[in-house]
C-alpha atoms as a PDB file:
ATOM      1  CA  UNK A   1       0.000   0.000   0.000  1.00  0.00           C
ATOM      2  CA  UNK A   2       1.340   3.615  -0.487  1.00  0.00           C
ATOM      3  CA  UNK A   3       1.569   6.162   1.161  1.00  0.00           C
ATOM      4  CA  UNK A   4       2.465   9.925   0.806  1.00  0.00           C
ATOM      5  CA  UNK A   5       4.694  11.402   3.333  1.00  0.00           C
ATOM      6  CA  UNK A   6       4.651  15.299   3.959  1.00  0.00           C
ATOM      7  CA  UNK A   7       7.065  16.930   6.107  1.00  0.00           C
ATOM      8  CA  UNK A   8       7.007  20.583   6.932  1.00  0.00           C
ATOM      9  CA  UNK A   9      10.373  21.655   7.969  1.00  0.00           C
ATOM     10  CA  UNK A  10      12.785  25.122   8.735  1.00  0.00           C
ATOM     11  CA  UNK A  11      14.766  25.628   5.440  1.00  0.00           C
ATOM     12  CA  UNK A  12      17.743  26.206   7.629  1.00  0.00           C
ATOM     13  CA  UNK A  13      17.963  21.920   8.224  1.00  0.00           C
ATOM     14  CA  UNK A  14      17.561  21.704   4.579  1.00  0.00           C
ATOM     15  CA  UNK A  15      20.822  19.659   4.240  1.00  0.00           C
ATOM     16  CA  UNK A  16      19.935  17.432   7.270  1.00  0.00           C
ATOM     17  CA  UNK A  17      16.773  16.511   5.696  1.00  0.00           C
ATOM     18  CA  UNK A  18      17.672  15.597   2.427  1.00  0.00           C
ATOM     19  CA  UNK A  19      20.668  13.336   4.428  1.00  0.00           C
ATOM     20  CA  UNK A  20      17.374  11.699   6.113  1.00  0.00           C
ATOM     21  CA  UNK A  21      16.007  11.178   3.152  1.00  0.00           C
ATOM     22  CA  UNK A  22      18.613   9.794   1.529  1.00  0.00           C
ATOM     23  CA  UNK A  23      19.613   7.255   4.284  1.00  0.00           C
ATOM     24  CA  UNK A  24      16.140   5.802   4.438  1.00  0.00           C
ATOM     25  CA  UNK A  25      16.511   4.993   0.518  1.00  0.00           C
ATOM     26  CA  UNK A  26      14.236   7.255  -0.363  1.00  0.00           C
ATOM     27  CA  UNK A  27      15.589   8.993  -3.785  1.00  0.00           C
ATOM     28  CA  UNK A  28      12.099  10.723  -5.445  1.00  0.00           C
ATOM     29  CA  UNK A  29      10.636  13.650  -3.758  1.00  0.00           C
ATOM     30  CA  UNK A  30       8.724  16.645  -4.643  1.00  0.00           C
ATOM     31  CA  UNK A  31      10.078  19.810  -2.927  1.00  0.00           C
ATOM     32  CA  UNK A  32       8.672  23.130  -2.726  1.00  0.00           C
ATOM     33  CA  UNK A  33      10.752  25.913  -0.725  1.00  0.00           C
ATOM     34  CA  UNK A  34      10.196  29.363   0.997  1.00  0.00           C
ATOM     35  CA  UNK A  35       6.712  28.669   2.416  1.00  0.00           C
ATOM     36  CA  UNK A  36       5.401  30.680   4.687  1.00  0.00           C
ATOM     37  CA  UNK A  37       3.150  29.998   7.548  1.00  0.00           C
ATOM     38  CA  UNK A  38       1.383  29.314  11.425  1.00  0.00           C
ATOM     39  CA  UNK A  39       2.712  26.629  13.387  1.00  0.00           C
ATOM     40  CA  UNK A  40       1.235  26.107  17.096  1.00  0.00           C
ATOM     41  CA  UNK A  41       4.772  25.853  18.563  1.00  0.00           C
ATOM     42  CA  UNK A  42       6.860  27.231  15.582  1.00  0.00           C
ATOM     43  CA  UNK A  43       5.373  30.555  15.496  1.00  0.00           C
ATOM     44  CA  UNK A  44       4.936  32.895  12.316  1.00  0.00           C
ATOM     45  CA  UNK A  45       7.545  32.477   9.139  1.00  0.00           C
ATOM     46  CA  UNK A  46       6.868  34.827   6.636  1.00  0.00           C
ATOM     47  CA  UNK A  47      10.476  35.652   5.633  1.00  0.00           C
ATOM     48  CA  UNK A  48      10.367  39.193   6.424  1.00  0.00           C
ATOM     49  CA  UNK A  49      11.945  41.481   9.120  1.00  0.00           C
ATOM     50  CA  UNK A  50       9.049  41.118  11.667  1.00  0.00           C
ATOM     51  CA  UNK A  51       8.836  37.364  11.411  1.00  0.00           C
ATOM     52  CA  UNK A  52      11.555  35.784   9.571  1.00  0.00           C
ATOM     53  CA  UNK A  53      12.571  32.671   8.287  1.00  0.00           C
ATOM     54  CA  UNK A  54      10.094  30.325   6.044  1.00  0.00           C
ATOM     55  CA  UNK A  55       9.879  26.572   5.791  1.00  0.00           C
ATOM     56  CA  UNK A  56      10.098  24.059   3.084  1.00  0.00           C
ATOM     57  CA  UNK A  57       7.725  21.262   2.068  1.00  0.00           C
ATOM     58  CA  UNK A  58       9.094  17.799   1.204  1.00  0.00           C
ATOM     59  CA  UNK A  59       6.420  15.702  -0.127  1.00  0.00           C
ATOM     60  CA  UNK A  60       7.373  11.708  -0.396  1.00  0.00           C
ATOM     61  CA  UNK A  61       5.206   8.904  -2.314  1.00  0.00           C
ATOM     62  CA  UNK A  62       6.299   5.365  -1.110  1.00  0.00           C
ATOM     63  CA  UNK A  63       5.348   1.971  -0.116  1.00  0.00           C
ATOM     64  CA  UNK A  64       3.786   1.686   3.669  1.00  0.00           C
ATOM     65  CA  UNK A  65       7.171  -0.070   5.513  1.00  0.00           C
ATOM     66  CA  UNK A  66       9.203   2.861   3.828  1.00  0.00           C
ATOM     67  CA  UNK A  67       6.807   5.402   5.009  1.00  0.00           C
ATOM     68  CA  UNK A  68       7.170   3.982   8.760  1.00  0.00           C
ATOM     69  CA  UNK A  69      11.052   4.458   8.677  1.00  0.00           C
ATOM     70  CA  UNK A  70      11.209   7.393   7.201  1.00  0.00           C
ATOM     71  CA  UNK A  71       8.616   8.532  10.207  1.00  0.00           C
ATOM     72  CA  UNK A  72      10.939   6.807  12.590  1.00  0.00           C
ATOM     73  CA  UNK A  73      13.954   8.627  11.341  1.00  0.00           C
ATOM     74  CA  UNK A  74      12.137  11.844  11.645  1.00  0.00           C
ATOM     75  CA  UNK A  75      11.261  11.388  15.382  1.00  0.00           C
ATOM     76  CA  UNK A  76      14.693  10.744  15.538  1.00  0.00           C
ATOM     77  CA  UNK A  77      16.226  13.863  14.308  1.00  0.00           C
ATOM     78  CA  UNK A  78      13.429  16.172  16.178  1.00  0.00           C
ATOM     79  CA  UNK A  79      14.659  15.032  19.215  1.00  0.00           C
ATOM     80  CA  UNK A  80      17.939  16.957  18.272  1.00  0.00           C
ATOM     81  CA  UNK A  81      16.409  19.932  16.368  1.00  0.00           C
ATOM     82  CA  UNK A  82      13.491  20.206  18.553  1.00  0.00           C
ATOM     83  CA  UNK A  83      10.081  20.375  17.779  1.00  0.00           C
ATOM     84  CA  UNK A  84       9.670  23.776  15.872  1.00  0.00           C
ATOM     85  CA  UNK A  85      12.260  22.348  13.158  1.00  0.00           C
ATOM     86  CA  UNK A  86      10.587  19.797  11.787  1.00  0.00           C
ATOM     87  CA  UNK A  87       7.079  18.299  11.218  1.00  0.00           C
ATOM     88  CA  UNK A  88       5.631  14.528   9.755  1.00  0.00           C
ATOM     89  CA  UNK A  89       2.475  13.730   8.669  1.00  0.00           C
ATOM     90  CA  UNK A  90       1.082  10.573   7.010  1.00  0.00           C
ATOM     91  CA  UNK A  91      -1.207  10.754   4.003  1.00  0.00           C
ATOM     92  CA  UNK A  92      -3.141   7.508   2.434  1.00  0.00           C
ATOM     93  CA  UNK A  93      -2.161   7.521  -1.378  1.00  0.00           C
ATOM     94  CA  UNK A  94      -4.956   6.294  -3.275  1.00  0.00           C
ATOM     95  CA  UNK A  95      -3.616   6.339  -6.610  1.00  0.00           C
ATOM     96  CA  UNK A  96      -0.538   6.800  -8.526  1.00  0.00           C
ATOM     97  CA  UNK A  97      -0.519   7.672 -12.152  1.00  0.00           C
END
């Protein structure tokens, strides 16, 4: 079954997330950098004077065990970045054309 892994994250830990995703076997992504946004504990990121920095959105299609690890790995590395730095969430895929 797949399943389509989006991760909200600070574009400062760019490089340590693509390392993540890299070590989990992961190679195909879709990326999309310099959002801005709301988080509940991150706070405001609009990339501007008042609130600055933005966020980057890695968006990962893969089979269900795959999905788990790279999950795992993520839990992992907030524990080191903390919990504003980086975000998982789990998606069903229902098709892939």
């Amino acid at each position: 079954m797949l399943k389509m892994v989006m991760i909200a994250y600070n574009e400062a830990i760019d490089d340590e997330v693509m390392e993540l995703l890299a070590s989990c076997g992961l190679k195909n992504h879709t990326k999309i950098t310099g959002v801005s946004g709301r988080g509940f504990a991150s706070g405001v990121h609009m990339g501007n004077g008042i609130w600055p920095g933005r966020n980057n959105i890695l968006y990962v299609a893969c089979e269900d065990k795959q999905a788990k690890q790279f999950l795992s790995c993520v839990k992992e590395i907030r524990k080191e970045l903390g919990r504003e730095g980086i975000k998982a969430f789990l998606l069903p895929l229902e098709e892939l054309t």
